[in-house]
N, C-alpha and C. Protein backbone atom coordinates (compact mmCIF):
# COMPACT_ATOMS: atom_id res chain seq x y z
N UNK A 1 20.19 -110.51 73.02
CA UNK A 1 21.57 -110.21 73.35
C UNK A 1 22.53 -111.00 72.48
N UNK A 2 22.08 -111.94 72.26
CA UNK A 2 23.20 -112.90 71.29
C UNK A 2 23.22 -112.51 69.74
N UNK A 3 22.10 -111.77 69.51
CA UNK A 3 22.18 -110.64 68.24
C UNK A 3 23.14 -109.67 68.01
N UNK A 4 23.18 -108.95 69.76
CA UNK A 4 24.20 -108.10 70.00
C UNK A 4 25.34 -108.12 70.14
N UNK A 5 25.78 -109.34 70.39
CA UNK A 5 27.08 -109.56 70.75
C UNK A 5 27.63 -109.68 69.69
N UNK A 6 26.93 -110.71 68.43
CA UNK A 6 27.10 -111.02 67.08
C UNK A 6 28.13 -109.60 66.40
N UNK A 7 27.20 -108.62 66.94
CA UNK A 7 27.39 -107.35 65.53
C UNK A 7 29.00 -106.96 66.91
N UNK A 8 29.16 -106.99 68.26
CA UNK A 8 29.71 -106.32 68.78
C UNK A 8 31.04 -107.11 68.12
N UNK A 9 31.09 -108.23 68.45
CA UNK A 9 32.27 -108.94 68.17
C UNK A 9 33.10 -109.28 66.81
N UNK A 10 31.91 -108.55 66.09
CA UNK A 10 32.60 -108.58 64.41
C UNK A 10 33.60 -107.48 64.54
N UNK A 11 33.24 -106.62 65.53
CA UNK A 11 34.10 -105.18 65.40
C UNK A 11 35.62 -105.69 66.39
N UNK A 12 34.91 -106.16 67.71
CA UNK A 12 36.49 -106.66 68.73
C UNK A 12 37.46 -107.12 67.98
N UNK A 13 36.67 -108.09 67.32
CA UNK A 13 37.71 -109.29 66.43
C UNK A 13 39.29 -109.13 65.96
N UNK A 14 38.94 -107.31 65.31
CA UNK A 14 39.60 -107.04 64.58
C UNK A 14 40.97 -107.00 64.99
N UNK A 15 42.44 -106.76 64.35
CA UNK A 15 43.29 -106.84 65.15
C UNK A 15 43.88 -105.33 65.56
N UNK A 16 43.25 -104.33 65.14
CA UNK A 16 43.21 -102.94 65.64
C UNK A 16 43.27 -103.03 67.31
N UNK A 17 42.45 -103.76 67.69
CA UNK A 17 42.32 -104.02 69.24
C UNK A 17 42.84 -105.05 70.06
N UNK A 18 43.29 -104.21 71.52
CA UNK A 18 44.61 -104.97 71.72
C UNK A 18 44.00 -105.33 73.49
N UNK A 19 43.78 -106.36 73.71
CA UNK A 19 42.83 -106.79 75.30
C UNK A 19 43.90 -107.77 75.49
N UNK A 20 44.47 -107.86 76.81
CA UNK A 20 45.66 -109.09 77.44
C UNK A 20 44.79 -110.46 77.26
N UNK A 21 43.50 -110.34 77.23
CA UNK A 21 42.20 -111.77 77.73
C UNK A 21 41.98 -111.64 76.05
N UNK A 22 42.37 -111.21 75.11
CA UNK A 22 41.64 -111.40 73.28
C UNK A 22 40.87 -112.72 73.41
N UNK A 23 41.80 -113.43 73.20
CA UNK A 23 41.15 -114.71 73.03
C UNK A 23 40.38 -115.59 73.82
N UNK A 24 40.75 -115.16 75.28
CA UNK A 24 39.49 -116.23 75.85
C UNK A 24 38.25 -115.10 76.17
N UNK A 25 38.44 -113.97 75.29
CA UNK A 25 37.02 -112.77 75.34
C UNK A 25 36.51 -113.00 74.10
N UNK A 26 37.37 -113.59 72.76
CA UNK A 26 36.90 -114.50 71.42
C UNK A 26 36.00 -115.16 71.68
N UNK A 27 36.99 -116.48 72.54
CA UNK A 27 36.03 -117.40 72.40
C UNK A 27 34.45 -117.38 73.42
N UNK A 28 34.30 -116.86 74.21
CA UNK A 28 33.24 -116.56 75.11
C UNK A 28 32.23 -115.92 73.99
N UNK A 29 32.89 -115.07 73.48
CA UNK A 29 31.69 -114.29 72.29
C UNK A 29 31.34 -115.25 71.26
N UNK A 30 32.12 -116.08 71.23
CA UNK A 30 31.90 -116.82 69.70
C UNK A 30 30.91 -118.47 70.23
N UNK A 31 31.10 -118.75 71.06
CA UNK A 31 30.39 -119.50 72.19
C UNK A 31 28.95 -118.77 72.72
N UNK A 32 28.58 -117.84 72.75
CA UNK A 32 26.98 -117.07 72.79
C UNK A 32 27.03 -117.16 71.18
N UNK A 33 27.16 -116.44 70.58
CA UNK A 33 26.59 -116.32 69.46
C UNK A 33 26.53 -117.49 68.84
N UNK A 34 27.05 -118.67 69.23
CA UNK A 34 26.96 -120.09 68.74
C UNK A 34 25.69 -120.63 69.52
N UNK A 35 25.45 -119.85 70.26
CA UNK A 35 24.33 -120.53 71.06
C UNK A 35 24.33 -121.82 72.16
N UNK A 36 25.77 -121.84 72.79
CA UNK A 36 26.13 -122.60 73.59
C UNK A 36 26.05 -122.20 75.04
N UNK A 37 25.50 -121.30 74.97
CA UNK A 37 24.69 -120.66 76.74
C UNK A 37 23.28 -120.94 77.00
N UNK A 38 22.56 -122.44 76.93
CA UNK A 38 21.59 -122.03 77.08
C UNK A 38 20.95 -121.79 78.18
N UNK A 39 19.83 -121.20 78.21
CA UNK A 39 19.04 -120.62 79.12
C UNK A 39 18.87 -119.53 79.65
N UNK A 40 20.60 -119.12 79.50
CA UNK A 40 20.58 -117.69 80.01
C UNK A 40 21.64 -117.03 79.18
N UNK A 41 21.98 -115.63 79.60
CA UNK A 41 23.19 -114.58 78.85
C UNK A 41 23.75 -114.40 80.02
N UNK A 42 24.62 -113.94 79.99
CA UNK A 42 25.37 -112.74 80.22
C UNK A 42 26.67 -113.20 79.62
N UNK A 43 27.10 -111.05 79.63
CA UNK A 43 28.34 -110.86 78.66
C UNK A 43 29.83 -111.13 79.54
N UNK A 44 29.66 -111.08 80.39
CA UNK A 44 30.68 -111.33 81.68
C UNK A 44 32.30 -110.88 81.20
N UNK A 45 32.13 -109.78 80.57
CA UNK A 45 33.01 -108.54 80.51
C UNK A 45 34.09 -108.54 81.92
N UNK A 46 33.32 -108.51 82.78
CA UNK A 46 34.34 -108.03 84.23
C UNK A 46 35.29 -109.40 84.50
N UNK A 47 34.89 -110.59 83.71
CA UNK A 47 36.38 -111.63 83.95
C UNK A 47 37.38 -111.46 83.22
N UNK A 48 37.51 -110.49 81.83
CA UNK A 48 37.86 -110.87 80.76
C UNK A 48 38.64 -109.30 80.27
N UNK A 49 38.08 -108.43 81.10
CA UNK A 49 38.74 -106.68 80.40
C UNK A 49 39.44 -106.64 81.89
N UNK A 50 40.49 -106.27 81.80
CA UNK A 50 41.65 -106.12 82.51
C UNK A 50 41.76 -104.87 83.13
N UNK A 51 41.39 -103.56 82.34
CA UNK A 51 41.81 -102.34 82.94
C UNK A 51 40.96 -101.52 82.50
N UNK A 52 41.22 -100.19 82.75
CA UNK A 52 40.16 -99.19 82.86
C UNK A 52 40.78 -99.01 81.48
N UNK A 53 42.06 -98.76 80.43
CA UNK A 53 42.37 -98.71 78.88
C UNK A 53 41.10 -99.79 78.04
N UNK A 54 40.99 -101.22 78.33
CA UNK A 54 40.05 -101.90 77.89
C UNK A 54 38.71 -101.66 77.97
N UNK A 55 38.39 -100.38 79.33
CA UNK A 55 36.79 -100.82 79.20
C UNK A 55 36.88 -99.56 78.15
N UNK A 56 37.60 -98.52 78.41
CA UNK A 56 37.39 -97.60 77.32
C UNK A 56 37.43 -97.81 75.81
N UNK A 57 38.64 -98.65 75.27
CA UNK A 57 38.55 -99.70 74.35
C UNK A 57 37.00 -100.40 73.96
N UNK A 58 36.50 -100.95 74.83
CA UNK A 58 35.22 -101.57 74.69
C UNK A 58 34.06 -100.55 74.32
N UNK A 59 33.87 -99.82 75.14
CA UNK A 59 33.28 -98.46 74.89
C UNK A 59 33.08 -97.86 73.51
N UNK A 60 34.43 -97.59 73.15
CA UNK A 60 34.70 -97.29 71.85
C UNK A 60 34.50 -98.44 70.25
N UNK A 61 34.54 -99.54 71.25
CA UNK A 61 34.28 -100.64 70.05
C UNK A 61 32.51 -100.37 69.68
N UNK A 62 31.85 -100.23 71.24
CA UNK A 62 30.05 -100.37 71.39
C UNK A 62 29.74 -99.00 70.57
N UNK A 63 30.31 -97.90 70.81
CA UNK A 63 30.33 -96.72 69.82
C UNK A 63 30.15 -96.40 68.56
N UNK A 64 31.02 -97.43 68.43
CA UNK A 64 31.42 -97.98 66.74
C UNK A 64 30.07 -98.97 66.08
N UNK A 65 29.66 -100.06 66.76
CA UNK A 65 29.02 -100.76 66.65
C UNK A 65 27.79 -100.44 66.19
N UNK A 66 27.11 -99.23 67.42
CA UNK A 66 25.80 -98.55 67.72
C UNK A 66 25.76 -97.96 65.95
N UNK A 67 26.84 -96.84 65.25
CA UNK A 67 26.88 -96.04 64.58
C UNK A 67 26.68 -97.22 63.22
N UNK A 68 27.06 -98.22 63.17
CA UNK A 68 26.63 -99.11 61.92
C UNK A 68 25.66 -99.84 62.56
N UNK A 69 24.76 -100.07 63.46
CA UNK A 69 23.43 -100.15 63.87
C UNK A 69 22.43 -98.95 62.96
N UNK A 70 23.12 -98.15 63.42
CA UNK A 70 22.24 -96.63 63.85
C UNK A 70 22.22 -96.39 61.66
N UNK A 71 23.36 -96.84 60.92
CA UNK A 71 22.97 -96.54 59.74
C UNK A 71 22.21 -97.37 59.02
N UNK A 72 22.07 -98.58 59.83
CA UNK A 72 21.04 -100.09 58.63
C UNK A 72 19.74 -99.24 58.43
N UNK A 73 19.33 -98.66 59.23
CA UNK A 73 17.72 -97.75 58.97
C UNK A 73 17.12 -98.21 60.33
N UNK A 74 15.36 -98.23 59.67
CA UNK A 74 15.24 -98.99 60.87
C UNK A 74 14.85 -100.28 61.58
N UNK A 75 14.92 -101.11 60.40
CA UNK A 75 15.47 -102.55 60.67
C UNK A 75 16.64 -103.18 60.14
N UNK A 76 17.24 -104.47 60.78
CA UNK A 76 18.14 -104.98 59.87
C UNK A 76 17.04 -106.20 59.68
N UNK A 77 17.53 -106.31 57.92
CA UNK A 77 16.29 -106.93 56.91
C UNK A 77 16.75 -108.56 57.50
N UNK A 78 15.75 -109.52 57.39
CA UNK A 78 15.88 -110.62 57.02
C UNK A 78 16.66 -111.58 56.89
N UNK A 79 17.34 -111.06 55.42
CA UNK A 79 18.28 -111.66 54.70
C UNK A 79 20.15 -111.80 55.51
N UNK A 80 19.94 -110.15 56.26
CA UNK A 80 21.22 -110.27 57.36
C UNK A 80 21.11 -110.88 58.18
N UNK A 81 20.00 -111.28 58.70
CA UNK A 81 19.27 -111.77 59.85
C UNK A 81 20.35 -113.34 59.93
N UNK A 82 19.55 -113.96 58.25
CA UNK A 82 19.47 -115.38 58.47
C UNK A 82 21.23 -115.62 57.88
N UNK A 83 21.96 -114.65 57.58
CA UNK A 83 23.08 -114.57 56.70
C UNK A 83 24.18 -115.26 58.02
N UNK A 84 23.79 -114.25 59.18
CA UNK A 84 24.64 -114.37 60.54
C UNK A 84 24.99 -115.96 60.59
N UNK A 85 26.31 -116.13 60.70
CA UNK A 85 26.75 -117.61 60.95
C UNK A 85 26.88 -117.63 62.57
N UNK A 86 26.00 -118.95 62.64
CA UNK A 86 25.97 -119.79 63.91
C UNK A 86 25.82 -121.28 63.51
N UNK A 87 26.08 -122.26 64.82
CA UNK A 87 25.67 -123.24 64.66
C UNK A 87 24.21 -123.29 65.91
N UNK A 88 23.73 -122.20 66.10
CA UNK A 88 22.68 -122.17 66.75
C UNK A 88 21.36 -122.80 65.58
N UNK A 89 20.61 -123.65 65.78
CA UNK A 89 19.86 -124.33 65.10
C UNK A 89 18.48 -123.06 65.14
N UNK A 90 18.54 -122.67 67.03
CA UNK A 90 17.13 -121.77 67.37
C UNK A 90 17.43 -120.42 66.57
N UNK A 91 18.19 -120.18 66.10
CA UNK A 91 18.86 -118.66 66.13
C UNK A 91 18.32 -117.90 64.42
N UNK A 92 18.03 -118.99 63.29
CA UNK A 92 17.38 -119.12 62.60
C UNK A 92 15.50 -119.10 62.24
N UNK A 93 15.79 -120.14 63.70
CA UNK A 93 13.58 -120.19 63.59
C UNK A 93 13.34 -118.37 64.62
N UNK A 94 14.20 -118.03 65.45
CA UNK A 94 13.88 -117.03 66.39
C UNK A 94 13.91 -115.73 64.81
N UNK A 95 14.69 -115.23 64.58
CA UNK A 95 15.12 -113.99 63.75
C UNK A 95 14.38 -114.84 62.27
N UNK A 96 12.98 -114.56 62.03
CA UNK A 96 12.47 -114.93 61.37
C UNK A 96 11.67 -113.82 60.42
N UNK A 97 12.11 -112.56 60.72
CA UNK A 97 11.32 -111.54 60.25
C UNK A 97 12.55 -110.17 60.53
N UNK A 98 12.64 -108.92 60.34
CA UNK A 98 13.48 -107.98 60.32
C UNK A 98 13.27 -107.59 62.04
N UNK A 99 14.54 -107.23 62.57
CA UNK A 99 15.18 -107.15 63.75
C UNK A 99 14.75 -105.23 63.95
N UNK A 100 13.99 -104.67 64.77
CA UNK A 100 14.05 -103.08 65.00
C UNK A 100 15.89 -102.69 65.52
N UNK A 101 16.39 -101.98 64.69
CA UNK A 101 17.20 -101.80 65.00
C UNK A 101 17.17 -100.41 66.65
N UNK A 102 16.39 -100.19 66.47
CA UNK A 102 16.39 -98.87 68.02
C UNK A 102 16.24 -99.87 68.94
N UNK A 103 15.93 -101.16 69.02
CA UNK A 103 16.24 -102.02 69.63
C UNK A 103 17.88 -102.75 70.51
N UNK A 104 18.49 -102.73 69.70
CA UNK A 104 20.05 -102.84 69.35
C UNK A 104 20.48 -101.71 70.27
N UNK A 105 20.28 -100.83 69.52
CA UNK A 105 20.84 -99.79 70.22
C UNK A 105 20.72 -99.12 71.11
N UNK A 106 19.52 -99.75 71.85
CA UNK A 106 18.80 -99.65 73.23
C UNK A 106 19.99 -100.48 74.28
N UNK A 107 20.26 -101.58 73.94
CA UNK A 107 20.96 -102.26 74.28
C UNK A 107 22.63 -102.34 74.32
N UNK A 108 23.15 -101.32 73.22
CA UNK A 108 24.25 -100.59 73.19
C UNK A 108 24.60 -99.43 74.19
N UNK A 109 23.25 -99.17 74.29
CA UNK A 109 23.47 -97.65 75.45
C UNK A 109 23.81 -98.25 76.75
N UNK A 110 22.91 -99.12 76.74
CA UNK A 110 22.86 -99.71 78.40
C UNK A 110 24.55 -100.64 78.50
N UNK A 111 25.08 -100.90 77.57
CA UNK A 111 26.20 -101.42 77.89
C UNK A 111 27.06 -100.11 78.08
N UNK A 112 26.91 -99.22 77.40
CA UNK A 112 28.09 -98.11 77.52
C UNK A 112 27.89 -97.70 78.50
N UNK A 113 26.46 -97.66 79.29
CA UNK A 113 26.53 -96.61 80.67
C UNK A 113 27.48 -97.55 81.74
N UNK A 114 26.53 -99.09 81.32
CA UNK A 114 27.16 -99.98 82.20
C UNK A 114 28.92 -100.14 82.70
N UNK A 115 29.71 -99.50 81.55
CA UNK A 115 30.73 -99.62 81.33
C UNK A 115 31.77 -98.27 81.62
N UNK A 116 31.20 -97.02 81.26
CA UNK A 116 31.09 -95.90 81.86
C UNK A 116 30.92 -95.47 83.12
N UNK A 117 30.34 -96.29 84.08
CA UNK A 117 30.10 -96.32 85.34
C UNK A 117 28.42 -95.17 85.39
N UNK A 118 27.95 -95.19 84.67
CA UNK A 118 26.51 -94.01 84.66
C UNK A 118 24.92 -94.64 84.49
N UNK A 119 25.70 -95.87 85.23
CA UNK A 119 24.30 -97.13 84.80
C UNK A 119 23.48 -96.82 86.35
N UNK A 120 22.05 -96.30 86.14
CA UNK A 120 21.76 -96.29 87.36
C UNK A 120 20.33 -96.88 87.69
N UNK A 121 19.97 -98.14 87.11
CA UNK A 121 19.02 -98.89 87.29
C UNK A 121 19.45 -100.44 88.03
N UNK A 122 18.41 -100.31 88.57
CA UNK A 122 18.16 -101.80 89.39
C UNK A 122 17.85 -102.48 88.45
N UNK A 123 16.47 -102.40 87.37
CA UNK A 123 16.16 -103.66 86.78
C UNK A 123 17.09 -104.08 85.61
N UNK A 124 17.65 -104.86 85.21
CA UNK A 124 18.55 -105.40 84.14
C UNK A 124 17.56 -106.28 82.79
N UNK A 125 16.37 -105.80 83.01
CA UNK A 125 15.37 -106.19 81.95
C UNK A 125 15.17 -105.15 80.66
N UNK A 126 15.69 -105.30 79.61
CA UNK A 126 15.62 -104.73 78.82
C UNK A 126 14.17 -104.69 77.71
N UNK A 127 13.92 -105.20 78.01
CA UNK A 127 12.18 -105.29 77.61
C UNK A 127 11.93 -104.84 76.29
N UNK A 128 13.00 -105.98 74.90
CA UNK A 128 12.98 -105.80 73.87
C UNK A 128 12.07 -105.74 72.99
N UNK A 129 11.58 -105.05 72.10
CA UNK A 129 10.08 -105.15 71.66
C UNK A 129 10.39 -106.14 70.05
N UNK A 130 10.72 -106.99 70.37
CA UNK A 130 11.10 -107.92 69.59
C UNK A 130 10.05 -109.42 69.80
N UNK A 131 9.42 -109.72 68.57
CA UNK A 131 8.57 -111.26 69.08
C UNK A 131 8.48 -111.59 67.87
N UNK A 132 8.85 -112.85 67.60
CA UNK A 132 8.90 -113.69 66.65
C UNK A 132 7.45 -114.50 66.59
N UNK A 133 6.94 -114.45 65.33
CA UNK A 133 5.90 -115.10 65.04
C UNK A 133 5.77 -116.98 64.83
């Protein structure tokens, strides 16, 4: 997830997009992808998007996101991998090999349904087929 948020928040960032919470929804994203959550995730969206204009906003950002997912092929190589700035030390030894991108975007869907209101699972385990050697 802190992969995901990475690619989501390069797109929020921008100043095209207009959220009353921008900045303390910045810094929360920029704080996971720094790797300052440990132990656990979550995106905790519902403190931070204000209205039903934002989740659609958001929606449309994950849309966006998925579609430059959906064109890397079907991994993102390595080299983007280790390129990603963090001060996460683990975030380097973890993404040690190319990332499945249908992965990603497994994880894009489940936010849009989530956000869409069309999410209709109990388990919140995404059961990434991702393992670092």
């Amino acid at each position: 997830m802190q992969l995901a948020l990475y690619y989501i928040h390069e797109e929020f960032k921008k100043d095209q997009y207009a959220f009353i919470r921008k900045e303390l929804l910045t810094d929360h994203h920029e704080t996971v992808v720094n790797g300052q959550m440990a132990g656990w995730f979550a995106f905790l969206w519902d403190e931070y998007i204000s209205n039903a204009s934002e989740e659609q906003t958001m929606v449309q950002i994950l849309q966006i996101v998925k579609a430059r997912i959906y064109n890397k092929g079907t991994y993102i190589p390595l080299t983007e991998l280790q390129a990603i700035p963090t001060v996460d030390g683990d975030f380097k030894l973890f993404y040690r090999k190319p990332f499945p991108t249908a992965e990603l975007i497994k994880m894009l869907d489940a936010l849009i349904q989530m956000l869409e209101g069309d999410w209709d699972h109990k388990n919140y385990d995404m059961d990434i087929d991702y393992y670092y050697d």
